[in-house]
Protein backbone atom coordinates (compact mmCIF):
# COMPACT_ATOMS: atom_id res chain seq x y z
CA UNK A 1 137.46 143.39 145.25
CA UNK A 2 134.42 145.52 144.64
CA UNK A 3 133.42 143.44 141.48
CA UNK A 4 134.19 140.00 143.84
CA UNK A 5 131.70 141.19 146.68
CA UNK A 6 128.90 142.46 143.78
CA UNK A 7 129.05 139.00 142.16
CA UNK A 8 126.12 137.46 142.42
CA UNK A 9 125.97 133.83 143.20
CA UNK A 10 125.20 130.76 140.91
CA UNK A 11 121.74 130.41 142.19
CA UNK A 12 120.66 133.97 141.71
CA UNK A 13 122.13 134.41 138.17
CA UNK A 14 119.99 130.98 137.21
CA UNK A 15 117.29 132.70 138.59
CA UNK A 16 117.36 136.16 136.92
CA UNK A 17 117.97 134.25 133.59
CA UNK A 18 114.67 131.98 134.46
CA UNK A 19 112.95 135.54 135.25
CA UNK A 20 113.91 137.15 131.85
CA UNK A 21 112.78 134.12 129.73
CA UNK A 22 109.55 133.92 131.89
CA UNK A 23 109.23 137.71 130.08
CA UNK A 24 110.35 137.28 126.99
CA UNK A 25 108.36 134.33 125.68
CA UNK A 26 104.63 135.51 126.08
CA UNK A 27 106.80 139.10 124.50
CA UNK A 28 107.90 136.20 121.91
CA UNK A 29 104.47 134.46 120.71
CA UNK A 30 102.88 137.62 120.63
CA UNK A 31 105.21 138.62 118.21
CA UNK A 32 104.59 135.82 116.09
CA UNK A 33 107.73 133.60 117.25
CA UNK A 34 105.40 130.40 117.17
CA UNK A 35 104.03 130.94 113.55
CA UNK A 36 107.23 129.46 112.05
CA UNK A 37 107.18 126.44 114.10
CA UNK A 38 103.19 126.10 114.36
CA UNK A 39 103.32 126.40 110.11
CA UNK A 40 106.15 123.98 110.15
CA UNK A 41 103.95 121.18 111.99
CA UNK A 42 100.58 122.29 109.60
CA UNK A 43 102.46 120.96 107.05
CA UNK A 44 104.29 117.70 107.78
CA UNK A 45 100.81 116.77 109.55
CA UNK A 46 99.02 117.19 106.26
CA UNK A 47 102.01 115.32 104.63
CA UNK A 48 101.53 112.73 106.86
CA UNK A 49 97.98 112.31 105.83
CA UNK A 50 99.16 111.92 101.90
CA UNK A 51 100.97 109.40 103.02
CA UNK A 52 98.16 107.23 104.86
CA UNK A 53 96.04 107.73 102.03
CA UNK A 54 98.70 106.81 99.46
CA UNK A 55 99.62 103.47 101.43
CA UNK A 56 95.39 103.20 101.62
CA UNK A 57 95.74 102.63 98.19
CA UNK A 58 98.34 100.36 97.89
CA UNK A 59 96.84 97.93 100.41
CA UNK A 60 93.82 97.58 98.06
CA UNK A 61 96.00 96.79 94.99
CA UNK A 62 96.75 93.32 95.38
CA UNK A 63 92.72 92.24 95.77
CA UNK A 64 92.07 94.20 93.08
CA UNK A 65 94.96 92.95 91.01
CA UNK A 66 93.55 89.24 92.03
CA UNK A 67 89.77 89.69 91.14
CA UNK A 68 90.76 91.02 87.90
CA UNK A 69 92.76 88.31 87.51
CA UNK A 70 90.04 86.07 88.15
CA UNK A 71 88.15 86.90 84.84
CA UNK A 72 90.34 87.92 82.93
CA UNK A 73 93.76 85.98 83.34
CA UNK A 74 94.81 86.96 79.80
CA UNK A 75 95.25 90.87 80.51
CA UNK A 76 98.98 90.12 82.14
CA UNK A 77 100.74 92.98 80.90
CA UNK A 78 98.12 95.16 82.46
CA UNK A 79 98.45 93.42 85.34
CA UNK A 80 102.12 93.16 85.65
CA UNK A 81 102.21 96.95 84.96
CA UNK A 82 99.94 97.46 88.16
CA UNK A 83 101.97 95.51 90.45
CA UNK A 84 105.18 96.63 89.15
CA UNK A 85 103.85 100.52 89.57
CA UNK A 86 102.47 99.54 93.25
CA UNK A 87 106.44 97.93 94.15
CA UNK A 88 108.03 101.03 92.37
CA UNK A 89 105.32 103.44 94.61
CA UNK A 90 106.02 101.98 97.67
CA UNK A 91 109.89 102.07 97.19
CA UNK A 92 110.06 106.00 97.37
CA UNK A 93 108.88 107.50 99.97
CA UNK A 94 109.28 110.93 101.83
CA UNK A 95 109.01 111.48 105.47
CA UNK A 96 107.75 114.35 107.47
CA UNK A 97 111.54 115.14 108.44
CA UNK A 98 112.87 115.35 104.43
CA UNK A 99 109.94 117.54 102.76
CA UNK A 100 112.82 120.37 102.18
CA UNK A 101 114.36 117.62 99.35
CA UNK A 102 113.12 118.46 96.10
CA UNK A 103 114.68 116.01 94.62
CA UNK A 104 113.24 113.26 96.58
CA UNK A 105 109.93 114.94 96.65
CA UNK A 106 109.90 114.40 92.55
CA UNK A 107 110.81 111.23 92.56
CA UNK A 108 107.48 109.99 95.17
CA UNK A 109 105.04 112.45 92.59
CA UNK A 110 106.58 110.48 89.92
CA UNK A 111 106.46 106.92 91.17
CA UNK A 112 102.62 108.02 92.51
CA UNK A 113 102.16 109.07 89.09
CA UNK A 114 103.32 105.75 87.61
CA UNK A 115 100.64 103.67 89.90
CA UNK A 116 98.03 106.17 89.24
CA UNK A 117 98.26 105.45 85.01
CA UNK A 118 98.80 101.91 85.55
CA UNK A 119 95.26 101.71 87.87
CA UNK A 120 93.69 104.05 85.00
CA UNK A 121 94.74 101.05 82.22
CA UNK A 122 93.63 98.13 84.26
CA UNK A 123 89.76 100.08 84.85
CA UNK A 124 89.94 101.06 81.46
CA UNK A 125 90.68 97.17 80.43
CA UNK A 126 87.68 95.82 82.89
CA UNK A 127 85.18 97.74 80.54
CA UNK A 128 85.44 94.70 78.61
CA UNK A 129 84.18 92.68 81.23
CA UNK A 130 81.02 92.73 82.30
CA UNK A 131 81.21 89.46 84.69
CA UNK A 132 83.90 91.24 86.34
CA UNK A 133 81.89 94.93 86.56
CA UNK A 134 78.92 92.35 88.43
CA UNK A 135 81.01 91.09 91.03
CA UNK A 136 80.26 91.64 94.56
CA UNK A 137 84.06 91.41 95.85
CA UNK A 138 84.87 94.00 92.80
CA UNK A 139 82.03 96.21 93.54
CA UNK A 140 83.63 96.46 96.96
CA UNK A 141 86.52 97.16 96.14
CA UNK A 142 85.68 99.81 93.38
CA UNK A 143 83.57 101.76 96.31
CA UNK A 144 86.80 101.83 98.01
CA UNK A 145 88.93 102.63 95.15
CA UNK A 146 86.95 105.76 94.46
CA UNK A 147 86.98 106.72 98.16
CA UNK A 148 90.35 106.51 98.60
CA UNK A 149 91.12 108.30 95.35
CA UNK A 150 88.97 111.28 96.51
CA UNK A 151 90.83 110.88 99.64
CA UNK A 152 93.81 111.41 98.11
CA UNK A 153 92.54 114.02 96.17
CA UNK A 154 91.98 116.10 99.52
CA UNK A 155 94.95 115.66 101.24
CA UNK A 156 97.22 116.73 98.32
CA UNK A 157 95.45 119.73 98.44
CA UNK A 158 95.08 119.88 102.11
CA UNK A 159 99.05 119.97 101.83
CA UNK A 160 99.57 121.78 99.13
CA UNK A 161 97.60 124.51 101.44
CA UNK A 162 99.61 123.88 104.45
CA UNK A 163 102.86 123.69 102.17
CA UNK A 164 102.20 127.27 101.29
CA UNK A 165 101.38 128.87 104.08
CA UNK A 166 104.54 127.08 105.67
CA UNK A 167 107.06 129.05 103.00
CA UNK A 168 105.37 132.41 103.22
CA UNK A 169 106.42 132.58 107.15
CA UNK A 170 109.84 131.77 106.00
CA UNK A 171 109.93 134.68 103.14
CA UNK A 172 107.41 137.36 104.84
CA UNK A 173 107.32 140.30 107.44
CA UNK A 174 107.43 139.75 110.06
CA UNK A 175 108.04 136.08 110.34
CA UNK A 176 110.79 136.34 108.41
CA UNK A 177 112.38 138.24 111.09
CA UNK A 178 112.47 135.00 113.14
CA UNK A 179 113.37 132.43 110.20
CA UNK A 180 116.70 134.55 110.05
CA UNK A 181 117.46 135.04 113.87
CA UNK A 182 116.09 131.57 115.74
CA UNK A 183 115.10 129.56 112.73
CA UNK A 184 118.35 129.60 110.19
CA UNK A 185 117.69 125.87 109.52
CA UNK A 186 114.60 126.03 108.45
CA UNK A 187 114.10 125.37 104.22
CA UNK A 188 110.70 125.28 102.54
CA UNK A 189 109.36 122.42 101.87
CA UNK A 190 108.91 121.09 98.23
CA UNK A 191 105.39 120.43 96.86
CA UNK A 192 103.34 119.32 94.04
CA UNK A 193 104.18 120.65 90.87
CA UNK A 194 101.29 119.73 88.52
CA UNK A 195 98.35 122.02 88.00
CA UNK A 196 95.17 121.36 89.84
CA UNK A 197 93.19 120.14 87.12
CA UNK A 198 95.26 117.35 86.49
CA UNK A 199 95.31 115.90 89.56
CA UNK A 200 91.99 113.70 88.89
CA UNK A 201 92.04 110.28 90.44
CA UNK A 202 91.57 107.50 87.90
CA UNK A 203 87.60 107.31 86.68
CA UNK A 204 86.13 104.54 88.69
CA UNK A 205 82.62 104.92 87.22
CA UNK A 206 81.95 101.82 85.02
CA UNK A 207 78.00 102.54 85.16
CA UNK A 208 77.82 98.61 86.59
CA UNK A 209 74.35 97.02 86.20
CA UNK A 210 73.65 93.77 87.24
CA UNK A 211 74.62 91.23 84.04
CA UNK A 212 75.51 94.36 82.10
């Protein structure tokens, strides 16, 4: 009877849990609860950006394929082997949500991989061109190509960054006293695998003069 009577009611219980939670979470991020999460978002929103710049890339392909095309018809292998690598590229992808799958992970770097030798042969093959080196709509297009390259450049290491950072909360004090309490699910994300120095866009310099 004595337990009945000091029962408190429904309202009051939902209240004294509200109180304790209003407590615990400024206790909570000042003890470095958010750096899992806040790490977790660094990273897919740097992914993300690989991604925009990768499909930046692929959206200038088929002009570029077509100009080439233009002057020098005869280079079809090279050709095919672009837009086969661009359909092959844009086939694999990896979202924000599926970074923690090495395995697909591999298989985008390798398909990007594909594209990026295929570009390097075709610009390699309009050295022998130089109608095709004068031409406005190319010239246009090989400013963009470069930026976009560079661009690409960035992000990957933008993410490769972010990546990092991202699976030291999960493995270090005293983050990793939250990654095995609140954040069991949590699995680090894959990343790049090649070194730094070979991840070069495709030379885009042709020296272009005017007739030359």
């Amino acid at each position: 009877m004595l337990v009945q009577r000091l029962a408190l009611p429904p309202i009051f219980r939902n209240l004294a849990a509200f109180l304790v939670m209003a407590v615990m979470l400024p206790l909570l991020a000042g003890c470095g609860y958010n750096t899992i999460p806040t790490a977790e978002e660094n990273a897919k929103a740097a992914w993300s950006e690989v991604l925009n710049q990768y499909q930046r890339r692929a959206d200038l392909i088929p002009n570029l394929v077509n100009t080439v095309k233009g002057y020098a018809a005869h280079e079809k292998d090279t050709l095919d082997a672009v837009v086969e690598a661009r359909a092959k590229a844009t086939q694999v992808t990896v979202t924000p949500e599926t970074l923690n799958n090495p395995e697909a992970f591999k298989k985008f770097q390798d398909s990007q991989a594909g594209l990026t030798s295929a570009l390097s042969r075709l610009l390699a093959v309009v050295e022998n061109y130089p109608d095709l080196k004068a031409n406005q709509n190319f010239l246009a297009l090989q400013a963009q190509l470069e930026g976009t390259e560079n661009r690409i450049t960035v992000a990957r290491r933008d993410y490769i960054q972010a990546v990092r950072e991202y699976n030291l909360t999960l493995r270090t004090f005293p983050s990793v006293i939250w990654a095995t309490l609140w954040f069991r699910g949590n699995q680090p994300f894959a990343n790049f695998t090649i070194e730094e120095d070979k991840m070069q866009p495709p030379k885009v310099d042709f020296g272009t003069q005017q007739g030359g």
